[in-house]
PDB file of N, CA and C in Angstrom:
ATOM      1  N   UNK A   1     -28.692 -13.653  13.782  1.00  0.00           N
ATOM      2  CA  UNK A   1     -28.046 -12.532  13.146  1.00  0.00           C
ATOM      3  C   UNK A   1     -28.988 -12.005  12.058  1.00  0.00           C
ATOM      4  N   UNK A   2     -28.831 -10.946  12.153  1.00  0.00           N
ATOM      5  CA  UNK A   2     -30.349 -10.206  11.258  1.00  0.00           C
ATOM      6  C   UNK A   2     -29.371 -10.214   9.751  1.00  0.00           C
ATOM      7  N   UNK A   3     -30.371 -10.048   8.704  1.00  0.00           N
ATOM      8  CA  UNK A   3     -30.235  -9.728   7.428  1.00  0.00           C
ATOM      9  C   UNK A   3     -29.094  -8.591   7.102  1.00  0.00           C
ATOM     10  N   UNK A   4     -28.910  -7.607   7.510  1.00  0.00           N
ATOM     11  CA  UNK A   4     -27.502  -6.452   7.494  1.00  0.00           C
ATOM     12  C   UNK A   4     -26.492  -7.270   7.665  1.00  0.00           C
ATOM     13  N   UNK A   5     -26.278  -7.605   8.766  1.00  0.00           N
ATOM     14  CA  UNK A   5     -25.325  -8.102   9.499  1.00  0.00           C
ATOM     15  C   UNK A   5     -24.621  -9.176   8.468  1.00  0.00           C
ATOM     16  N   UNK A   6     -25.153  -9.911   8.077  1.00  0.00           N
ATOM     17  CA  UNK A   6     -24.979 -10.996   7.364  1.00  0.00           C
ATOM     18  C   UNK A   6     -24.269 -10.485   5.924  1.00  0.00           C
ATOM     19  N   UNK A   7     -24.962  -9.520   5.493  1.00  0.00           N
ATOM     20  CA  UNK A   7     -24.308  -9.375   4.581  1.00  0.00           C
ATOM     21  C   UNK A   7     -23.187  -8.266   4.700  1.00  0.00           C
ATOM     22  N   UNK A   8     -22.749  -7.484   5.673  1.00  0.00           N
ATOM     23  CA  UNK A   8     -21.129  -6.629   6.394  1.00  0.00           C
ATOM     24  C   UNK A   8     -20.322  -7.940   6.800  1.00  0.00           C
ATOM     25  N   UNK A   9     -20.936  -9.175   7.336  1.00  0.00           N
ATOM     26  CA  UNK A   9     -19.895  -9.757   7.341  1.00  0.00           C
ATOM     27  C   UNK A   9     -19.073 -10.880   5.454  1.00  0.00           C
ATOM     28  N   UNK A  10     -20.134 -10.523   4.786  1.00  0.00           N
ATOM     29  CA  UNK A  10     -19.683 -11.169   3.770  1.00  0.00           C
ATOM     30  C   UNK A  10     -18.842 -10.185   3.098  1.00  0.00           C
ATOM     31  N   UNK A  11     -19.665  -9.094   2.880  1.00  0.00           N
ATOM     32  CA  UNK A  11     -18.215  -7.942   2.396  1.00  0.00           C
ATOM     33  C   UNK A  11     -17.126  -7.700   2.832  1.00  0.00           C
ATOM     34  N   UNK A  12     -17.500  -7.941   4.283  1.00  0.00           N
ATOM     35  CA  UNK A  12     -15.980  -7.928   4.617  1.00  0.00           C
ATOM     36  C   UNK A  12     -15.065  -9.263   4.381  1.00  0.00           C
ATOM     37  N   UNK A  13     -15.292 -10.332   4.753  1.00  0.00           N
ATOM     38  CA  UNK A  13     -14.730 -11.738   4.124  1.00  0.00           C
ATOM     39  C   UNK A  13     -14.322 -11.396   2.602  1.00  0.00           C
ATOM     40  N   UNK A  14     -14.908 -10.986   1.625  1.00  0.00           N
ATOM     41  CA  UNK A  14     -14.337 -10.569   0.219  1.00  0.00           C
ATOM     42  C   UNK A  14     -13.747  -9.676   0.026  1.00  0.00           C
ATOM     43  N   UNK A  15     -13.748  -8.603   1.114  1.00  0.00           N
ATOM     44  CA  UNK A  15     -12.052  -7.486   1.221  1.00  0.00           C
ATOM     45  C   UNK A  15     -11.081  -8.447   2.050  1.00  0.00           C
ATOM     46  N   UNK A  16     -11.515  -9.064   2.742  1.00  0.00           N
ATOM     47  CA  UNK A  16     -10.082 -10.030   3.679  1.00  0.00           C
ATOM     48  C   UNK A  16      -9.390 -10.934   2.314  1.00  0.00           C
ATOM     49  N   UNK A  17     -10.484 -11.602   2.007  1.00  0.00           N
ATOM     50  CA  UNK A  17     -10.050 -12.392   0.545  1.00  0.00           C
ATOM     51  C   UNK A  17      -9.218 -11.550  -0.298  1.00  0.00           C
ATOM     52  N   UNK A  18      -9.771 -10.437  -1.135  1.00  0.00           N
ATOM     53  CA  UNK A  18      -8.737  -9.523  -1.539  1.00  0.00           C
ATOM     54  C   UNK A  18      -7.456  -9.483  -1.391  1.00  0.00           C
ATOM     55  N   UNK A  19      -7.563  -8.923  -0.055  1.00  0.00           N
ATOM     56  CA  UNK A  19      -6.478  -8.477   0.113  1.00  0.00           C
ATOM     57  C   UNK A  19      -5.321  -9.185   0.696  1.00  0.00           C
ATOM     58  N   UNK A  20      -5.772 -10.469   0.821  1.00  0.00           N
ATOM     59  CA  UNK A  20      -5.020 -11.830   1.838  1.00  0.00           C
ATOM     60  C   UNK A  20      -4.614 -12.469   0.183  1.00  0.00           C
ATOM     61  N   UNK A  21      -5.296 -12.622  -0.560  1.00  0.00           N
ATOM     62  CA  UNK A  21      -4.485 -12.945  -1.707  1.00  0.00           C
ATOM     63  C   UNK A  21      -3.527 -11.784  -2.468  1.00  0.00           C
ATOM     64  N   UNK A  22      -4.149 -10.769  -2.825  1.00  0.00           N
ATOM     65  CA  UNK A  22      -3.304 -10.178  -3.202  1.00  0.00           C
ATOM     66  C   UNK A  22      -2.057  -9.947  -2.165  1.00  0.00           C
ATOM     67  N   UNK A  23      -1.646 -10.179  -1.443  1.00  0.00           N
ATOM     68  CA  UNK A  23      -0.525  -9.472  -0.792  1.00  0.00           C
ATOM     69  C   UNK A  23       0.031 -11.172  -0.307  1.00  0.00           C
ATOM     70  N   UNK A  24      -0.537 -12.230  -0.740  1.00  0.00           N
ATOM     71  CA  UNK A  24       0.431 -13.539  -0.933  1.00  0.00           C
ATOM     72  C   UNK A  24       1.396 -13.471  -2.361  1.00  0.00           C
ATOM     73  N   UNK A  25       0.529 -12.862  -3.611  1.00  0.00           N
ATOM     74  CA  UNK A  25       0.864 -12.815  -4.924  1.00  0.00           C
ATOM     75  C   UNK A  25       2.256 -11.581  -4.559  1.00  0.00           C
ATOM     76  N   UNK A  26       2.278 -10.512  -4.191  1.00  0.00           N
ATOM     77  CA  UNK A  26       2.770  -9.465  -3.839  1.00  0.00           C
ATOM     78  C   UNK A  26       4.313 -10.079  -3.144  1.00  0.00           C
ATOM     79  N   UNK A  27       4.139 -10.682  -1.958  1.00  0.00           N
ATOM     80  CA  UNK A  27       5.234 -10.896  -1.184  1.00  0.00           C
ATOM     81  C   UNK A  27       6.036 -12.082  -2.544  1.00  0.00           C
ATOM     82  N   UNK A  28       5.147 -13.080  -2.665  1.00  0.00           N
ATOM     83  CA  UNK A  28       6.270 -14.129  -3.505  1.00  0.00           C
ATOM     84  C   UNK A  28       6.339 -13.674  -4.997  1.00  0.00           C
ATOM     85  N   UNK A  29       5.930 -12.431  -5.501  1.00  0.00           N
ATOM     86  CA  UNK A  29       6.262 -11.747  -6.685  1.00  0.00           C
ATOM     87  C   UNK A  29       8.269 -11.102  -5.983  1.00  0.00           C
ATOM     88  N   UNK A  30       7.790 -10.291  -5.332  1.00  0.00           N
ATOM     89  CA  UNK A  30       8.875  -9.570  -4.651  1.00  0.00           C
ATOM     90  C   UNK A  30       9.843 -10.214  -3.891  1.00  0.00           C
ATOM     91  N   UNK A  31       9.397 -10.537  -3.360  1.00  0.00           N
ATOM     92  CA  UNK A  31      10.638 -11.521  -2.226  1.00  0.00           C
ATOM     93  C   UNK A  31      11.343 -12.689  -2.853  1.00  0.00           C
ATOM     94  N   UNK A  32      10.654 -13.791  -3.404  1.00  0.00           N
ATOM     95  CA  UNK A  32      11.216 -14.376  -4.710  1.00  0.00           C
ATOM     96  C   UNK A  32      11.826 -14.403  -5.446  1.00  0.00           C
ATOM     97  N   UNK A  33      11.775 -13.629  -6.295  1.00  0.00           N
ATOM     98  CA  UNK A  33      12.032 -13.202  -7.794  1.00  0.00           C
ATOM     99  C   UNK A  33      12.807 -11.816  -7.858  1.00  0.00           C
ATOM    100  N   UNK A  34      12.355 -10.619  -6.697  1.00  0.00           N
ATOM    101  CA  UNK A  34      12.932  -9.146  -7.429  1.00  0.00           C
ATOM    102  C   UNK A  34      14.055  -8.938  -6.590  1.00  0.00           C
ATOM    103  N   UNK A  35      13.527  -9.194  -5.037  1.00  0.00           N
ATOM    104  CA  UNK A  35      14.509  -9.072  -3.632  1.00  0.00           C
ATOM    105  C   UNK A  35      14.730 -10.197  -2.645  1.00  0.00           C
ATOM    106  N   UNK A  36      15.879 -10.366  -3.159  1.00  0.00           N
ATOM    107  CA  UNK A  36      16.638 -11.662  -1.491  1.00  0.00           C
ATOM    108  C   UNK A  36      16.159 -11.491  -0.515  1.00  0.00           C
ATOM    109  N   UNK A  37      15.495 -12.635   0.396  1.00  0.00           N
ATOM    110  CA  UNK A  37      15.447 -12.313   1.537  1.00  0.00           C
ATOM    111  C   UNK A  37      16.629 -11.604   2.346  1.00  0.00           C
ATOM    112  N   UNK A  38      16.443 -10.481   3.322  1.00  0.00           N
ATOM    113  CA  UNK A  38      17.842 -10.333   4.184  1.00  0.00           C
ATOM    114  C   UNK A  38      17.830 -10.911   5.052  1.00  0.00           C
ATOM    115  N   UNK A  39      18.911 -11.129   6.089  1.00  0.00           N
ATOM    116  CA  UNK A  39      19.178 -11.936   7.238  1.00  0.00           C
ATOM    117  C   UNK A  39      19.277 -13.294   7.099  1.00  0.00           C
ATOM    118  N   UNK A  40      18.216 -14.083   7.846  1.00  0.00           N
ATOM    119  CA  UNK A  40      18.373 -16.004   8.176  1.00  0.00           C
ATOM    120  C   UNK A  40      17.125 -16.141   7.371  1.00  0.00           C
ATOM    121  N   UNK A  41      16.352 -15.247   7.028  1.00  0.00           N
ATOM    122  CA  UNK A  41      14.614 -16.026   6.658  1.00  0.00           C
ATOM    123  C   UNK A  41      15.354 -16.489   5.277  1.00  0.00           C
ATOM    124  N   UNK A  42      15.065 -17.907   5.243  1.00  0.00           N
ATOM    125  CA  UNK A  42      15.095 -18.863   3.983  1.00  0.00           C
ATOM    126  C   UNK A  42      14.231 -18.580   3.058  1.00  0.00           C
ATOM    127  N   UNK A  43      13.773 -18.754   1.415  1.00  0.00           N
ATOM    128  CA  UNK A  43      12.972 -18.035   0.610  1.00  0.00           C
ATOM    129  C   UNK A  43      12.144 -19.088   1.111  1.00  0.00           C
ATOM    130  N   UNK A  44      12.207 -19.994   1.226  1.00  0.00           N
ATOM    131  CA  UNK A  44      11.062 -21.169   1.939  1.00  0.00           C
ATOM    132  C   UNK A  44       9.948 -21.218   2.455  1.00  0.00           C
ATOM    133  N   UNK A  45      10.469 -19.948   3.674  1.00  0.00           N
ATOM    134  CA  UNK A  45       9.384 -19.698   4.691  1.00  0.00           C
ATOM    135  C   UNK A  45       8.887 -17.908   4.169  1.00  0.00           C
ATOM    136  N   UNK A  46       9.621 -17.799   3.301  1.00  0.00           N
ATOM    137  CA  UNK A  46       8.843 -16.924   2.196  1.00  0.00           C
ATOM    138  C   UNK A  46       7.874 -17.395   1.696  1.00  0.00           C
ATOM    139  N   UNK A  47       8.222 -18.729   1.146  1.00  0.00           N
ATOM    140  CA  UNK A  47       7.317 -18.995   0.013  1.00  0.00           C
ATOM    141  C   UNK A  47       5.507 -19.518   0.562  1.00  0.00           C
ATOM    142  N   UNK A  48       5.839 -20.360   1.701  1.00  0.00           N
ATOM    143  CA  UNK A  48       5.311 -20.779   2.617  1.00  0.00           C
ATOM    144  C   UNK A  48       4.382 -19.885   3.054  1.00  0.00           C
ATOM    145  N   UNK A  49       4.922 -18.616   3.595  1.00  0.00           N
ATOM    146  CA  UNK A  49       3.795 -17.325   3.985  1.00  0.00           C
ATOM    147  C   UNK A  49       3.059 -16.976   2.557  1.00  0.00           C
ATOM    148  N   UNK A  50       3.396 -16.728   1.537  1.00  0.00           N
ATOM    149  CA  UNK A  50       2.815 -16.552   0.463  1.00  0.00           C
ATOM    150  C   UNK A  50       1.674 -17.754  -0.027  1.00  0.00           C
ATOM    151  N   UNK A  51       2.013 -18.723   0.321  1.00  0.00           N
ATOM    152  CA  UNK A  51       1.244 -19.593  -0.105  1.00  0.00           C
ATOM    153  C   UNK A  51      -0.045 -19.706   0.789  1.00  0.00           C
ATOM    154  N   UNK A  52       0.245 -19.528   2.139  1.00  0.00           N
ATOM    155  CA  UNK A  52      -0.458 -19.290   2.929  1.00  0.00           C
ATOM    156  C   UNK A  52      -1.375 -18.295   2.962  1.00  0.00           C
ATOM    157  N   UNK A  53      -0.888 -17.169   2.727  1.00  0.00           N
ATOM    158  CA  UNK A  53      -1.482 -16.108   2.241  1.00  0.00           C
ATOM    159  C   UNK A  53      -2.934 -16.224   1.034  1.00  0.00           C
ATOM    160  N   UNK A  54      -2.566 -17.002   0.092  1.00  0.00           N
ATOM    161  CA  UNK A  54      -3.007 -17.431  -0.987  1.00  0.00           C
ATOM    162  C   UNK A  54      -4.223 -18.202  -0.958  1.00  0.00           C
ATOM    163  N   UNK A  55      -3.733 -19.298   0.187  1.00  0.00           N
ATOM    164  CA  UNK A  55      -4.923 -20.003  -0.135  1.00  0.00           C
ATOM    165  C   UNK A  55      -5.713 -19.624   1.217  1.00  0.00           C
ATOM    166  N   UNK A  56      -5.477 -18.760   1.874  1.00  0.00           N
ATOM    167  CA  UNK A  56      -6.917 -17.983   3.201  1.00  0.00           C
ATOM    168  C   UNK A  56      -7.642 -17.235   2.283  1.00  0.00           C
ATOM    169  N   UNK A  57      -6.783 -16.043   1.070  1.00  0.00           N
ATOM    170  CA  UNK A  57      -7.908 -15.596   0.288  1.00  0.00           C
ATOM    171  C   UNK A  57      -8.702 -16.209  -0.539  1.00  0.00           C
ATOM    172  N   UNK A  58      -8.342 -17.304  -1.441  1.00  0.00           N
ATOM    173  CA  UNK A  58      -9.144 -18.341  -2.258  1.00  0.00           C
ATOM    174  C   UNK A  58     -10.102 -18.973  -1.222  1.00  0.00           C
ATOM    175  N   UNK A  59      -9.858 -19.321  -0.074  1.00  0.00           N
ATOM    176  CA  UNK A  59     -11.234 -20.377   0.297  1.00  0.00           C
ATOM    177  C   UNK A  59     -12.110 -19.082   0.958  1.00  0.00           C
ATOM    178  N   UNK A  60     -11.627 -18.015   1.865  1.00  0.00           N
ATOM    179  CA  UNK A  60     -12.659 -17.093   2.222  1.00  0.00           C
ATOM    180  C   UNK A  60     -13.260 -16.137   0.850  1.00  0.00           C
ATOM    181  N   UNK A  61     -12.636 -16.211  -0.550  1.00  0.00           N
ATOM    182  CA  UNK A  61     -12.978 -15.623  -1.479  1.00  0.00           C
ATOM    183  C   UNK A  61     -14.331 -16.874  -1.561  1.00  0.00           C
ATOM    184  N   UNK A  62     -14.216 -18.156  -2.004  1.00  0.00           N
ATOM    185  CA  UNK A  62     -15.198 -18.795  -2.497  1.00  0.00           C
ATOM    186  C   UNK A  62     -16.459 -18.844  -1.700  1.00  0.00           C
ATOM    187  N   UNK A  63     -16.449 -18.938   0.061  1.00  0.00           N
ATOM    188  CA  UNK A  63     -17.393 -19.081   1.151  1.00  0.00           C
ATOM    189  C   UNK A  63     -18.271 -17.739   0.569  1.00  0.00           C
ATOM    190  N   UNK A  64     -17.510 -16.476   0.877  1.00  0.00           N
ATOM    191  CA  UNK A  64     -18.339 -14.937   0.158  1.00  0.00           C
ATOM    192  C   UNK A  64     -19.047 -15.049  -0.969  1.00  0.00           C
ATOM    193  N   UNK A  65     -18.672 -15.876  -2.465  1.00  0.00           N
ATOM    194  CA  UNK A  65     -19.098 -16.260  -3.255  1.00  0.00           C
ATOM    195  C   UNK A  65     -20.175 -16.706  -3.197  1.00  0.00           C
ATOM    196  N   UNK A  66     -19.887 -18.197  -2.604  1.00  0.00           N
ATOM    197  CA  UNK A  66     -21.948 -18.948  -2.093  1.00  0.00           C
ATOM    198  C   UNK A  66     -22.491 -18.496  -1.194  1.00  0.00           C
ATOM    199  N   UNK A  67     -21.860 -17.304  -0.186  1.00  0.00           N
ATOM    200  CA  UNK A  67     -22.824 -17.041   0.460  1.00  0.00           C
ATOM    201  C   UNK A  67     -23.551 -15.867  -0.078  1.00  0.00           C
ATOM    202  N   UNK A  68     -23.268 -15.008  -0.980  1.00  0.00           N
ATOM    203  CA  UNK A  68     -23.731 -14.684  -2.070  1.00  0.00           C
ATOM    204  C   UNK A  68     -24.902 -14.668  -2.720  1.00  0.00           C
ATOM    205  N   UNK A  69     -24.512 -16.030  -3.253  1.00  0.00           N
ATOM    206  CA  UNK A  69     -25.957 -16.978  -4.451  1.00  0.00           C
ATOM    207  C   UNK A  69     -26.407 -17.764  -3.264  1.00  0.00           C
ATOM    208  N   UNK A  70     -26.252 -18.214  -2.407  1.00  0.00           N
ATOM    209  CA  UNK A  70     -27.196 -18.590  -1.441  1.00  0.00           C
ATOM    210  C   UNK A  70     -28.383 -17.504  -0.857  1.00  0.00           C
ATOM    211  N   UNK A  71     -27.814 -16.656  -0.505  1.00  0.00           N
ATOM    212  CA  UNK A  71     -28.770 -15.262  -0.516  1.00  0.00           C
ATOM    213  C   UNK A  71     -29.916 -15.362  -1.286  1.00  0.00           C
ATOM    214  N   UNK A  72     -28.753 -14.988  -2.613  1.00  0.00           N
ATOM    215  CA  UNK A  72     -29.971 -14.529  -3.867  1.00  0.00           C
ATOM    216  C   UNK A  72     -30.856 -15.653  -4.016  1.00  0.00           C
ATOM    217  N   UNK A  73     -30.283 -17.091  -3.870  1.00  0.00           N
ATOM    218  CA  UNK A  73     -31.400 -18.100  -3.926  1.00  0.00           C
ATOM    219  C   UNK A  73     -32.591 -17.774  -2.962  1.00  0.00           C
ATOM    220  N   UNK A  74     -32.107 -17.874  -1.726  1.00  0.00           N
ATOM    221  CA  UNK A  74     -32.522 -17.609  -0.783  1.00  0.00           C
ATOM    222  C   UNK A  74     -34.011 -16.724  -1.036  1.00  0.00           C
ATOM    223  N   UNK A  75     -33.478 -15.049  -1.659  1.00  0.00           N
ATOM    224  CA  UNK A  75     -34.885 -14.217  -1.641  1.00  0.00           C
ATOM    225  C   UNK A  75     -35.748 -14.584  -2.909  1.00  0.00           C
ATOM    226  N   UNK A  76     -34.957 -15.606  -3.566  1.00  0.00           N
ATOM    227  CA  UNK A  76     -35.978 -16.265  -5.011  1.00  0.00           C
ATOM    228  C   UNK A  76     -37.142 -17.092  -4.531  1.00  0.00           C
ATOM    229  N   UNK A  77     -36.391 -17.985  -3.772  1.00  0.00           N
ATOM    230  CA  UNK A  77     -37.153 -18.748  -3.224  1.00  0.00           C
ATOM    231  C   UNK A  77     -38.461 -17.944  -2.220  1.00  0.00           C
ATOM    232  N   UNK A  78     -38.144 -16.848  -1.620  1.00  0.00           N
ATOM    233  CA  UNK A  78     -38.866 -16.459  -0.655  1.00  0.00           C
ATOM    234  C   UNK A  78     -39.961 -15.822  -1.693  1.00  0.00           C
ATOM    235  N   UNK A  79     -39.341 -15.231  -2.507  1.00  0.00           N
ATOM    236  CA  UNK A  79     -40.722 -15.052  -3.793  1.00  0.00           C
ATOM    237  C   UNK A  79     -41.249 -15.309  -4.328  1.00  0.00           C
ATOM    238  N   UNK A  80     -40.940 -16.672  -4.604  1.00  0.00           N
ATOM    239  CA  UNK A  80     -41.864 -17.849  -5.017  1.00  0.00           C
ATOM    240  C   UNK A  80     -43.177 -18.082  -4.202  1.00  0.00           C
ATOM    241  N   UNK A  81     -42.416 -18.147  -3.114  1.00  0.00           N
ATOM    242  CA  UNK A  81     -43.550 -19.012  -1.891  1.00  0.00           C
ATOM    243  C   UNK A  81     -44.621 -17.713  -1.270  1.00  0.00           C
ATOM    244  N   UNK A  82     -44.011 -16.209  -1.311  1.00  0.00           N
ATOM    245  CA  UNK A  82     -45.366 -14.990  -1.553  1.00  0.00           C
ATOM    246  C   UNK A  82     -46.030 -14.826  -2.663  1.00  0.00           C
ATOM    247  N   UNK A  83     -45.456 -15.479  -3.951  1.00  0.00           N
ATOM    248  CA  UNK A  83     -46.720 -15.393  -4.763  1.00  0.00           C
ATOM    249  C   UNK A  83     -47.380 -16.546  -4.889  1.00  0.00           C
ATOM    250  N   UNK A  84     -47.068 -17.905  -4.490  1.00  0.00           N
ATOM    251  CA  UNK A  84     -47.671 -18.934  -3.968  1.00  0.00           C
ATOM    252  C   UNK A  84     -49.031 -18.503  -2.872  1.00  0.00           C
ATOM    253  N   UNK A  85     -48.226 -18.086  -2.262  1.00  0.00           N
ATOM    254  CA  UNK A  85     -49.725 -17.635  -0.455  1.00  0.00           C
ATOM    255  C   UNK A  85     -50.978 -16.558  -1.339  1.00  0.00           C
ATOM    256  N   UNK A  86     -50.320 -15.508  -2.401  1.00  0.00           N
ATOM    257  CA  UNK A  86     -51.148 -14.338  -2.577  1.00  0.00           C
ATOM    258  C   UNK A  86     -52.401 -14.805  -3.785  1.00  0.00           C
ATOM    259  N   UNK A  87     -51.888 -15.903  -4.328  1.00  0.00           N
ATOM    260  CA  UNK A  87     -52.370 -16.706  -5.889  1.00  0.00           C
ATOM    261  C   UNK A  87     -53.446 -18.146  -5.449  1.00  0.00           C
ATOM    262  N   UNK A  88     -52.964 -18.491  -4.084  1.00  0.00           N
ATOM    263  CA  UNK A  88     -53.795 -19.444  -3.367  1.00  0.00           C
ATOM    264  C   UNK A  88     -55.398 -18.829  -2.465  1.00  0.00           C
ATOM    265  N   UNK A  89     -56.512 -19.014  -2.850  1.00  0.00           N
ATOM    266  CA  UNK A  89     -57.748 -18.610  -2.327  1.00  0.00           C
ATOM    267  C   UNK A  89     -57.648 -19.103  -1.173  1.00  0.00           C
TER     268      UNK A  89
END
């Protein structure tokens, strides 16, 4: 996978993160606390989807994170080792 690629799929993993947490915080703000569930759904399996919700955005939020500073390590390192080759006779 080429260099672009790599990084459309990390932006996108940190809008999924986004928005997979925010809308866990969202449902068990609301459904919880402001509005009864209607019908048979128990707040349970409310709470449950929310939580769920919650923690897909926290761990795909953190992966986007190091993959990130792995990058940036990544082109540090690669600049090290070209001014290593250009500084070596």
């Amino acid at each position: 996978m080429d260099q672009k690629k790599k990084i459309e799929l990390t932006r996108l993993q940190g809008i999924i993160a986004v928005a997979s947490f925010s809308s866990g915080v969202i449902i068990a703000s609301v459904c919880l606390f402001f509005i009864p569930p209607l019908g048979e759904i128990a707040s349970s399996a409310v709470s449950i989807v929310s939580e769920l919700l919650v923690l897909c955005g926290a761990i795909l939020g953190v992966k986007a994170s190091y993959d990130v500073k792995f990058r940036k390590f990544e082109a540090e390192l690669n600049q090290v080792i070209e001014n290593d080759n250009r500084n070596t006779p």
